[in-house]
C-alpha atoms as a PDB file:
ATOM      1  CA  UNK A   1     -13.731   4.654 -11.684  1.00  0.00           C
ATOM      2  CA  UNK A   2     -17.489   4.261 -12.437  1.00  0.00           C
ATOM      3  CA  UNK A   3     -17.415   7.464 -13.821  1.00  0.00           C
ATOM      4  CA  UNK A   4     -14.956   6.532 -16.319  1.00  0.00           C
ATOM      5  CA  UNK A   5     -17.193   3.479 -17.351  1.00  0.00           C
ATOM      6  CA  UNK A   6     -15.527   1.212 -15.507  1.00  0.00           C
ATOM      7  CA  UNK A   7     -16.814  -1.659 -13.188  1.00  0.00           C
ATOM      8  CA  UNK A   8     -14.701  -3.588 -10.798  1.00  0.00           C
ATOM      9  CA  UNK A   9     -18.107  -4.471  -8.494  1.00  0.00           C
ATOM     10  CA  UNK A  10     -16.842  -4.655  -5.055  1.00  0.00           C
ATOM     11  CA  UNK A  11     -19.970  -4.131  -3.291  1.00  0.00           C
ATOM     12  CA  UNK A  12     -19.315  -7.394  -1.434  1.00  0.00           C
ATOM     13  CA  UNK A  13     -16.159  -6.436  -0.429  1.00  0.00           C
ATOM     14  CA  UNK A  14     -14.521  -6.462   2.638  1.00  0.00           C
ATOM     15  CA  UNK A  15     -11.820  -4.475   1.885  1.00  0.00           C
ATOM     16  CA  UNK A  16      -8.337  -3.909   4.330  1.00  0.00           C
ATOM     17  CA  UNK A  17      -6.063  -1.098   3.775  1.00  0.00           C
ATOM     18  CA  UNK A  18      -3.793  -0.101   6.026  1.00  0.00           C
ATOM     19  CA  UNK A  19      -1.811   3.209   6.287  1.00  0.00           C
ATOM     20  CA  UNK A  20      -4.910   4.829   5.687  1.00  0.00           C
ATOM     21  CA  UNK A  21      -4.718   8.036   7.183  1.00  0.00           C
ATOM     22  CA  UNK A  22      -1.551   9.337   4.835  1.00  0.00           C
ATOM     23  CA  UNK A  23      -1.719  10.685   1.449  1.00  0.00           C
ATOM     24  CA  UNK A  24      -1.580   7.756  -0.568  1.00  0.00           C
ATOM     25  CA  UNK A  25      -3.583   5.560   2.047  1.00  0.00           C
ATOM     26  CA  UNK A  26      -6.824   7.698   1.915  1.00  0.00           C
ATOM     27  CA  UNK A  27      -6.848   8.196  -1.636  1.00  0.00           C
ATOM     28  CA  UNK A  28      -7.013   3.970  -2.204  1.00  0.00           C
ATOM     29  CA  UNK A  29      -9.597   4.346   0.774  1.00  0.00           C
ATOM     30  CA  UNK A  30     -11.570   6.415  -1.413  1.00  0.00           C
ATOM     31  CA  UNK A  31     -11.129   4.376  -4.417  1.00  0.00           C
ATOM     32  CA  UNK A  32     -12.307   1.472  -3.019  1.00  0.00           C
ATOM     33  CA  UNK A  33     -15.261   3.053  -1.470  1.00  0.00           C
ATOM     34  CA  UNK A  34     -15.945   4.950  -4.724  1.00  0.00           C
ATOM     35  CA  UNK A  35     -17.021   0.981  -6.019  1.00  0.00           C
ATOM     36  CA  UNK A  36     -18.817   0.048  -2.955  1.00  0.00           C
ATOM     37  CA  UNK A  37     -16.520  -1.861  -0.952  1.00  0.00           C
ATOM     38  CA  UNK A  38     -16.470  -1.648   3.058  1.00  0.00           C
ATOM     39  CA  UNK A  39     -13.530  -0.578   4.056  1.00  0.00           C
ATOM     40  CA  UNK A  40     -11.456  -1.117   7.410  1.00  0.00           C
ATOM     41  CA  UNK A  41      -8.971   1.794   7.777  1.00  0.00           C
ATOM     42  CA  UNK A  42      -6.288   0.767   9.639  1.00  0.00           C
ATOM     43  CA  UNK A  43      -3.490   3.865  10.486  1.00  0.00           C
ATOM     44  CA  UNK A  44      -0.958   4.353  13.589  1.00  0.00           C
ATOM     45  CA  UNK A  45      -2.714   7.787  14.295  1.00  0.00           C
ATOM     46  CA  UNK A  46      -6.378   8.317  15.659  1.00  0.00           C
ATOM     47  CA  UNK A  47      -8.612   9.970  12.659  1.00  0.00           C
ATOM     48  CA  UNK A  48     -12.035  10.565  11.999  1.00  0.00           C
ATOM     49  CA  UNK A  49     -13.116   8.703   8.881  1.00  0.00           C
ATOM     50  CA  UNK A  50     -16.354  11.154   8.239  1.00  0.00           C
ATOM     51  CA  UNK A  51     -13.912  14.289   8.358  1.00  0.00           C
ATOM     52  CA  UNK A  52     -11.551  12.149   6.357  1.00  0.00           C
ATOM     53  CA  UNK A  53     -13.659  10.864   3.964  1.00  0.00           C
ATOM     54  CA  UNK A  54     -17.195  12.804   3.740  1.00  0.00           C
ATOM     55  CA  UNK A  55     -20.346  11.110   3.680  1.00  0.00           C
ATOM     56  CA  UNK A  56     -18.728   7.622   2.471  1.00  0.00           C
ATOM     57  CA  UNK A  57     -16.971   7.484   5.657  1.00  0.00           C
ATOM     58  CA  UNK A  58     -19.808   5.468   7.150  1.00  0.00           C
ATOM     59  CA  UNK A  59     -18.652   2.814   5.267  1.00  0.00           C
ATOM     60  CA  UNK A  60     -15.746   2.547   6.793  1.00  0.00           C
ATOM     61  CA  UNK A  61     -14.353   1.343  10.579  1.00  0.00           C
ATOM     62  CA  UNK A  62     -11.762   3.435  11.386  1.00  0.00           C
ATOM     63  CA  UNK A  63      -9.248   0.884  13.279  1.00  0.00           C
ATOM     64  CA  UNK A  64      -5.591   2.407  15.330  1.00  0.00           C
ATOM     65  CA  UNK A  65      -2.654   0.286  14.984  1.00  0.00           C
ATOM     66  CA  UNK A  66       0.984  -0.515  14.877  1.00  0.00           C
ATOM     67  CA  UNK A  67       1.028  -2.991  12.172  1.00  0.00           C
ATOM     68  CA  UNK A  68       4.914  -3.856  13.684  1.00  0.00           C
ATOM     69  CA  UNK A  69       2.945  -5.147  16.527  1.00  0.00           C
ATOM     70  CA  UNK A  70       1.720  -8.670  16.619  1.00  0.00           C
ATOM     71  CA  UNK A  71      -1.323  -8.511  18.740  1.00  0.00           C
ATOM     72  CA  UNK A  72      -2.383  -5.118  17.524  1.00  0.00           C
ATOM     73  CA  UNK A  73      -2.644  -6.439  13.828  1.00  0.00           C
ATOM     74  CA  UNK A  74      -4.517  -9.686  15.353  1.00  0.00           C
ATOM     75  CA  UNK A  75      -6.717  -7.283  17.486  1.00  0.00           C
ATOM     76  CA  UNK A  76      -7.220  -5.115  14.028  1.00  0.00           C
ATOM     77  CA  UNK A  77      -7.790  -8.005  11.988  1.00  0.00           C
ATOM     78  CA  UNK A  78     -10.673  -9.051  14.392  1.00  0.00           C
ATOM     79  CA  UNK A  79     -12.346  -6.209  13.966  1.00  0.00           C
ATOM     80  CA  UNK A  80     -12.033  -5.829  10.129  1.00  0.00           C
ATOM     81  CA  UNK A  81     -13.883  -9.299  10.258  1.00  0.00           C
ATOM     82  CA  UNK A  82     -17.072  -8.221  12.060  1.00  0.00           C
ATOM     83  CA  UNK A  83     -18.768  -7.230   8.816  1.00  0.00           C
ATOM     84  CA  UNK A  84     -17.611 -10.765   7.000  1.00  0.00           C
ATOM     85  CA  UNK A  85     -14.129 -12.139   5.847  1.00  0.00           C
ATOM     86  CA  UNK A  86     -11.661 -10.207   4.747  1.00  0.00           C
ATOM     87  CA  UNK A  87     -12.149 -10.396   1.142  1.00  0.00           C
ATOM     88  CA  UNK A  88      -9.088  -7.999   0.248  1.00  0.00           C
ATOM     89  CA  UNK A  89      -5.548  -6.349   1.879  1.00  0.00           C
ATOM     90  CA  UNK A  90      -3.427  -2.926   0.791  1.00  0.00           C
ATOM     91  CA  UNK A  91      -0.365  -2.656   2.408  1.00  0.00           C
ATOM     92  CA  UNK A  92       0.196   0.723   2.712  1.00  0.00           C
ATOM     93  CA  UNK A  93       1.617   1.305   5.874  1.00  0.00           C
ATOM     94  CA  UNK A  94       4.749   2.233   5.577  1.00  0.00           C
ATOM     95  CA  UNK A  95       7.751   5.174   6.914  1.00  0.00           C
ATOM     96  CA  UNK A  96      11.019   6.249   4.599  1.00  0.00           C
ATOM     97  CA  UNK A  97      13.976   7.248   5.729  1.00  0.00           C
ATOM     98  CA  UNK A  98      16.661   9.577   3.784  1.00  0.00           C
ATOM     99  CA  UNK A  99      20.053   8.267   4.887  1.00  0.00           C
ATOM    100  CA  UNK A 100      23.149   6.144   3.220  1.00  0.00           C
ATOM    101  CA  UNK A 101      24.125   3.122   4.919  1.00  0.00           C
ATOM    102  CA  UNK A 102      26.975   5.045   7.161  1.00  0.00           C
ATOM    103  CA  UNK A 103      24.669   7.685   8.155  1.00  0.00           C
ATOM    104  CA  UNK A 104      21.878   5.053   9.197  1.00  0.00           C
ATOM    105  CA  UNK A 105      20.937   4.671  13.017  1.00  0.00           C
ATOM    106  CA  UNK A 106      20.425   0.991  13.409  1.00  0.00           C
ATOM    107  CA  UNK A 107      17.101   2.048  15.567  1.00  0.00           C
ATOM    108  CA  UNK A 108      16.285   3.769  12.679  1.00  0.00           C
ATOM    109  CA  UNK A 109      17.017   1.024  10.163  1.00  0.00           C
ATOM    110  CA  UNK A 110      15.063  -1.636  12.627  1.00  0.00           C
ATOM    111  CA  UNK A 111      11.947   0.901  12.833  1.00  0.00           C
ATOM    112  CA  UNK A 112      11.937   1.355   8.750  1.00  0.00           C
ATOM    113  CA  UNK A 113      12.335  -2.602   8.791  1.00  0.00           C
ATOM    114  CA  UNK A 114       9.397  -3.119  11.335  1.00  0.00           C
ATOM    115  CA  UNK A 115       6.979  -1.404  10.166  1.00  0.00           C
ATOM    116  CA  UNK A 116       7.332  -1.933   6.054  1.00  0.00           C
ATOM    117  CA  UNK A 117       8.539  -5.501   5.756  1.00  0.00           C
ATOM    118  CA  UNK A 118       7.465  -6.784   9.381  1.00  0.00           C
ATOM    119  CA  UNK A 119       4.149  -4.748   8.940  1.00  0.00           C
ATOM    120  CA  UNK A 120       3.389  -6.123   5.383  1.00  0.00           C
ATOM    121  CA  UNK A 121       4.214  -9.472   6.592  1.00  0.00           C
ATOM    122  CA  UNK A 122       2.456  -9.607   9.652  1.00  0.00           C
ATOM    123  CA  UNK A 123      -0.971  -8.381   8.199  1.00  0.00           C
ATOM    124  CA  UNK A 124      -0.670 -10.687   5.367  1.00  0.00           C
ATOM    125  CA  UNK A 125      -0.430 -13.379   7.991  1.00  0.00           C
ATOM    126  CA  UNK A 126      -3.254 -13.068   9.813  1.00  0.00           C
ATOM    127  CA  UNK A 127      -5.740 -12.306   6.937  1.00  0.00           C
ATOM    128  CA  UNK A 128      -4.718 -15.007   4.871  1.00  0.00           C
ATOM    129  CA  UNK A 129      -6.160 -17.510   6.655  1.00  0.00           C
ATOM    130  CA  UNK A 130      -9.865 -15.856   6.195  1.00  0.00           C
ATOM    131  CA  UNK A 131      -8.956 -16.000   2.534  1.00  0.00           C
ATOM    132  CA  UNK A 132      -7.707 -19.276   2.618  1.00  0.00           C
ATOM    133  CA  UNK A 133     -11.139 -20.540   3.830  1.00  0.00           C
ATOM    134  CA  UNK A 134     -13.069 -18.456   1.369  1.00  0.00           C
ATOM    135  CA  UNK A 135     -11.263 -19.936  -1.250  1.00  0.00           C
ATOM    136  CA  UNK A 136     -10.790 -16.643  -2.810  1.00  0.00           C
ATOM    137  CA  UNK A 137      -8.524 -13.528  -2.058  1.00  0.00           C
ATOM    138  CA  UNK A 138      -6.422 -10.730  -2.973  1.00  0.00           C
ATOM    139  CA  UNK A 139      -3.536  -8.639  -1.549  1.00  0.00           C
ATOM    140  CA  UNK A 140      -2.196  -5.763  -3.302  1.00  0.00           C
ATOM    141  CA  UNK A 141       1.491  -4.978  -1.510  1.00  0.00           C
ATOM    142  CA  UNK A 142       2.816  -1.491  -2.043  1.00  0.00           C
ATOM    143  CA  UNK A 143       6.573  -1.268  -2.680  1.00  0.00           C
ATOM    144  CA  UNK A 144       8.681   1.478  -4.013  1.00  0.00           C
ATOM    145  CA  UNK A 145      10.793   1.810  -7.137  1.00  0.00           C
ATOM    146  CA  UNK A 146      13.362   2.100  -4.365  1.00  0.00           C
ATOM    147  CA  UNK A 147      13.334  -1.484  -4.299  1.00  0.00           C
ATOM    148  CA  UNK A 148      14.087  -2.167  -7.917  1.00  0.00           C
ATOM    149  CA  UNK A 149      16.784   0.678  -8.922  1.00  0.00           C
ATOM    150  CA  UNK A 150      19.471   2.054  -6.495  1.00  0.00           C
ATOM    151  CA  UNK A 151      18.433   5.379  -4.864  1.00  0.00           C
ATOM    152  CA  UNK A 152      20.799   7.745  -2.978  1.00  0.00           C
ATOM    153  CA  UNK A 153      20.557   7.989   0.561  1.00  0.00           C
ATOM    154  CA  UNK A 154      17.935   5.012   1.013  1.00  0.00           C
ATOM    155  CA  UNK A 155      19.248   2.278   2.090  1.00  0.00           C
ATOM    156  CA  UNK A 156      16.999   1.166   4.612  1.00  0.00           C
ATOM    157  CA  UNK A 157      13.747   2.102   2.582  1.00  0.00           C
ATOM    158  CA  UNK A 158      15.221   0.571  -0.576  1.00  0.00           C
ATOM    159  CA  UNK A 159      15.615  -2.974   1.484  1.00  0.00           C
ATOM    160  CA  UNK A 160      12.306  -2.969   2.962  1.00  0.00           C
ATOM    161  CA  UNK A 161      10.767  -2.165  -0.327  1.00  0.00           C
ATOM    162  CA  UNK A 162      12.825  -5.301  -2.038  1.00  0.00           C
ATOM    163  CA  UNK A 163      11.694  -6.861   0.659  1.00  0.00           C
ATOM    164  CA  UNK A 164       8.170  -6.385  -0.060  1.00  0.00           C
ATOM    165  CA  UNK A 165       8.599  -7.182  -3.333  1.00  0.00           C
ATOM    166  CA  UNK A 166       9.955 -10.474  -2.775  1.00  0.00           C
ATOM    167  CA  UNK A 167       7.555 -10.844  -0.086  1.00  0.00           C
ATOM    168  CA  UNK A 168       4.832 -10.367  -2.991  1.00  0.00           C
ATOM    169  CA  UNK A 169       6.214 -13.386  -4.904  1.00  0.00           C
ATOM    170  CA  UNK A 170       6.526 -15.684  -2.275  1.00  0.00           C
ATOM    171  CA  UNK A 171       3.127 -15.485  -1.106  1.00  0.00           C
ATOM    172  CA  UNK A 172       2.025 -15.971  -4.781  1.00  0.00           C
ATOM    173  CA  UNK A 173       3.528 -19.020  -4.925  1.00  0.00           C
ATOM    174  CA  UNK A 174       2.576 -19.941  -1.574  1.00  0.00           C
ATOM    175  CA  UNK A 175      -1.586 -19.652  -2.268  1.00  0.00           C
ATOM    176  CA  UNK A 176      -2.232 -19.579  -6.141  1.00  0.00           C
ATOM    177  CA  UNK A 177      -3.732 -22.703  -5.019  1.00  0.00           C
ATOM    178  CA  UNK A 178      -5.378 -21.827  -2.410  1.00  0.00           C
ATOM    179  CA  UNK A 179      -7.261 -18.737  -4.818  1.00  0.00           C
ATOM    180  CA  UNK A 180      -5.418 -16.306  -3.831  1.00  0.00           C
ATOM    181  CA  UNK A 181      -3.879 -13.187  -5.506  1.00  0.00           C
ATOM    182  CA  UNK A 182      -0.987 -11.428  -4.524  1.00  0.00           C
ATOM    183  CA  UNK A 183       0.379  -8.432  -6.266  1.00  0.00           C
ATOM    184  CA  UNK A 184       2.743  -5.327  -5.905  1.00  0.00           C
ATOM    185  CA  UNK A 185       2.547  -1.782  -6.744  1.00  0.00           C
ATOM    186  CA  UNK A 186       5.904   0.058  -7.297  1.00  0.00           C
ATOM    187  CA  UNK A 187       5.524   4.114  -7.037  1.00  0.00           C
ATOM    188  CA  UNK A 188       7.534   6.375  -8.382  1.00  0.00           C
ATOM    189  CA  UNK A 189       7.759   9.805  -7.084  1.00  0.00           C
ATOM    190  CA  UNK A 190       4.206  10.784  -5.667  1.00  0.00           C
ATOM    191  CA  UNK A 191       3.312  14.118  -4.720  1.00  0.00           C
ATOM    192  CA  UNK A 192       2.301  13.505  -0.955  1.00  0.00           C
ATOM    193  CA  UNK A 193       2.646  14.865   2.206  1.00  0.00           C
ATOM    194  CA  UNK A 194       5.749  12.844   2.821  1.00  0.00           C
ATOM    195  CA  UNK A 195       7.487  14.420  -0.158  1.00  0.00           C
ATOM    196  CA  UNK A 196       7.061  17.873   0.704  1.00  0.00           C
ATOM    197  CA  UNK A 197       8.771  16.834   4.536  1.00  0.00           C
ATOM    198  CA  UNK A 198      12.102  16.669   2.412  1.00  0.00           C
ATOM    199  CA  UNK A 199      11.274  19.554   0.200  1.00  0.00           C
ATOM    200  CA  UNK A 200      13.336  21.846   2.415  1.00  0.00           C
ATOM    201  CA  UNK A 201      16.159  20.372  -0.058  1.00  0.00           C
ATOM    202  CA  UNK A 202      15.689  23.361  -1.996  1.00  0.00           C
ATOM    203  CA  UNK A 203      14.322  23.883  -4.905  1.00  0.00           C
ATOM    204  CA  UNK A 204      16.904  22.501  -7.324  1.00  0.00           C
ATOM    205  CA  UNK A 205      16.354  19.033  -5.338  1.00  0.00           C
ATOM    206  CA  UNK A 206      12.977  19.241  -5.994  1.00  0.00           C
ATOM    207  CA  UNK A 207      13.534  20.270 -10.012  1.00  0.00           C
ATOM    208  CA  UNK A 208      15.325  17.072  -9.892  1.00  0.00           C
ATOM    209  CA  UNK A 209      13.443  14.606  -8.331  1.00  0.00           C
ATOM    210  CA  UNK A 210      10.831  16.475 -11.108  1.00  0.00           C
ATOM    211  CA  UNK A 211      12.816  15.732 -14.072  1.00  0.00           C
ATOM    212  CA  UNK A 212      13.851  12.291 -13.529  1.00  0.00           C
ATOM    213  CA  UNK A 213      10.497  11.076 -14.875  1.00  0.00           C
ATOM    214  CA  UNK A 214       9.801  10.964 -18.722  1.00  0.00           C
ATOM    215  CA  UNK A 215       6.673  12.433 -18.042  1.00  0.00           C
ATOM    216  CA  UNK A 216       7.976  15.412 -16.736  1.00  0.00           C
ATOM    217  CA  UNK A 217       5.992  15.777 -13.191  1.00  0.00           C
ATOM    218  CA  UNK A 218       5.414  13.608 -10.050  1.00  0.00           C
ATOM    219  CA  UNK A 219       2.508  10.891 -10.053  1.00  0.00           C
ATOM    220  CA  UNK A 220      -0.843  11.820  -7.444  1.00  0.00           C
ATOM    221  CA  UNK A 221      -2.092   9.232  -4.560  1.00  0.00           C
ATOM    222  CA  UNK A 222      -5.013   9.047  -7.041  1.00  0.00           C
ATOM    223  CA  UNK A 223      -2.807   7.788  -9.962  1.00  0.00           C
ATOM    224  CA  UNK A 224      -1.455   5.116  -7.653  1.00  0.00           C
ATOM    225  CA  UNK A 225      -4.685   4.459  -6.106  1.00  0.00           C
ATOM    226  CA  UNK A 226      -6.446   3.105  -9.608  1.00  0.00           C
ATOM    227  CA  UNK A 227      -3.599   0.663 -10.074  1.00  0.00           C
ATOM    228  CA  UNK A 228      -4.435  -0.940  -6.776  1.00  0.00           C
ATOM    229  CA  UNK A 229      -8.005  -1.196  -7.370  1.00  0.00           C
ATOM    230  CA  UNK A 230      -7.448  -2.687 -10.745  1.00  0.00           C
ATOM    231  CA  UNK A 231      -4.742  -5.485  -9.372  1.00  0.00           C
ATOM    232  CA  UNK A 232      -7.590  -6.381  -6.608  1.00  0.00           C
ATOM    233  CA  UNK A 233      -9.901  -6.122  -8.928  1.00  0.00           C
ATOM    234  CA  UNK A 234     -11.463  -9.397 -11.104  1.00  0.00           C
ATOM    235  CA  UNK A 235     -10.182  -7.620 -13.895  1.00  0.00           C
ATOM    236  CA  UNK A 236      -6.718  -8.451 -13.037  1.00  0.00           C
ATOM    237  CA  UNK A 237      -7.724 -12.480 -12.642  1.00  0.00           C
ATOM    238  CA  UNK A 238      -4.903 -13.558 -14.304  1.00  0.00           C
ATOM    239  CA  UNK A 239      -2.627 -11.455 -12.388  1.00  0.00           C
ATOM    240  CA  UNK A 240      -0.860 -12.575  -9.472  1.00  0.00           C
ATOM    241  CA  UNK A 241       3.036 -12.131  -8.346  1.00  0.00           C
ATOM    242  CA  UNK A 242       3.142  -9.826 -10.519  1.00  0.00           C
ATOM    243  CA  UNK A 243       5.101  -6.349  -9.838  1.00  0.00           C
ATOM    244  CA  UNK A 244       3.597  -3.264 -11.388  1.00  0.00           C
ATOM    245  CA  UNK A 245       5.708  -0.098 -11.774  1.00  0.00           C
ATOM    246  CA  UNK A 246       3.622   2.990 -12.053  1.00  0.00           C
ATOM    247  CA  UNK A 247       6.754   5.829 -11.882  1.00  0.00           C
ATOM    248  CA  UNK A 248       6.175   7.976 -15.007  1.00  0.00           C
ATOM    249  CA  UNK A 249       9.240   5.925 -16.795  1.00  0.00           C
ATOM    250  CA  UNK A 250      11.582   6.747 -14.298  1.00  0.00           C
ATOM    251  CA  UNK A 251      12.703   2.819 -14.432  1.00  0.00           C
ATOM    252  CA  UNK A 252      12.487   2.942 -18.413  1.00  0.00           C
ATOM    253  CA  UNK A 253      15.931   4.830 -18.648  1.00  0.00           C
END
């Protein structure tokens, strides 16, 4: 965003994202490195962060975990601190699932659970506490439209995504005092890797997952990216518990 004038100085950042491998993960990865922060990537799958993210990737500590696992997210929260506290979290991490409630495994509807509501809990745990001592903090939550309108063949997403959400307020409430901000980023439909895994819907699916935005296309990881930098951002001071829908209108019908 420099090159669009703007400065959200996070050159003594310390900056947390997790899911950072995916689509949506790298691109806030790059966002935050694009304004200087340090970045610990944390993903479930092994990746290289210079083949992942050029030349910048030497600013970041590529980090493997299950953030459904306690004592990996301790272990990966560890590390993230070697270069200072934690100064800010993305929760990213996150896995969908494309079922109604009848057609739902309940293995699947535990995993989906675990990692998006368990995983965005469990990292905000243990990084709080750095923040807590700084006096001073951010955590940017990703949700989902999903968990603010009724989708078909959800149902598992759409609750861990309310769950987030609610999540997101809570924790507001819980450490305004403390100086800490805690925010929530709702996507709409955002052309990723994940969408085009369902793609083989057809075509017509596709035309209208398309069309159900007044804009008239699907949003990029970029898009989504720059709302997350701005929430964590000083820019967004004032902000906290606040849920941010960034769907090309889809929720303004």
């Amino acid at each position: 965003m420099k090159g669009m004038g703007m400065n959200h100085d996070f050159s003594e950042r310390r900056v947390v994202v997790t899911g950072a491998a995916g689509g949506l993960g790298a691109a806030t990865v790059r966002a935050f490195l694009s304004e200087g922060a340090r970045v610990t990537a944390i993903d479930v799958n092994d990746f290289d962060p210079i083949a992942l993210f050029g030349d910048r990737g030497s600013a970041v500590d590529a980090v493997t975990a299950d953030v459904s696992d306690e004592r990996a997210v301790e272990l990966a929260v560890a590390e993230s601190g070697r270069h200072g506290p934690v100064t800010d979290l993305v929760n990213i991490a996150g896995i969908g699932s494309t079922t109604s409630a009848i057609d739902t495994p309940v293995d699947v509807w535990d995993r989906v659970l675990s990692v998006n509501a368990r995983g965005t809990f469990l990292m905000s745990k243990h990084v709080l506490p750095m923040m807590i001592e700084r006096g001073a903090g951010s955590i940017v939550n990703v949700a989902s439209i999903a968990g603010l309108v009724g989708l078909k063949e959800r149902v598992a997403y759409a609750a861990s995504k309310g769950a987030i959400i609610a999540m997101t307020r809570a924790m507001a409430a819980d450490h305004g005092a403390d100086g800490v901000r805690v925010n929530c980023v709702c996507p709409g439909t955002i052309d990723t890797p994940w969408l085009g895994r369902i793609v083989d819907k057809g075509s017509e699916w596709l035309d209208a997952v398309v069309a159900r935005q007044i804009i008239g296309r699907l949003g990029t990881a970029d898009e989504i990216a720059q709302a997350v930098l701005f929430l964590a951002s000083d820019r967004a001071a004032f902000a906290t518990g606040s849920v941010v829908t960034v769907d090309g209108g889809l929720t303004a019908l």
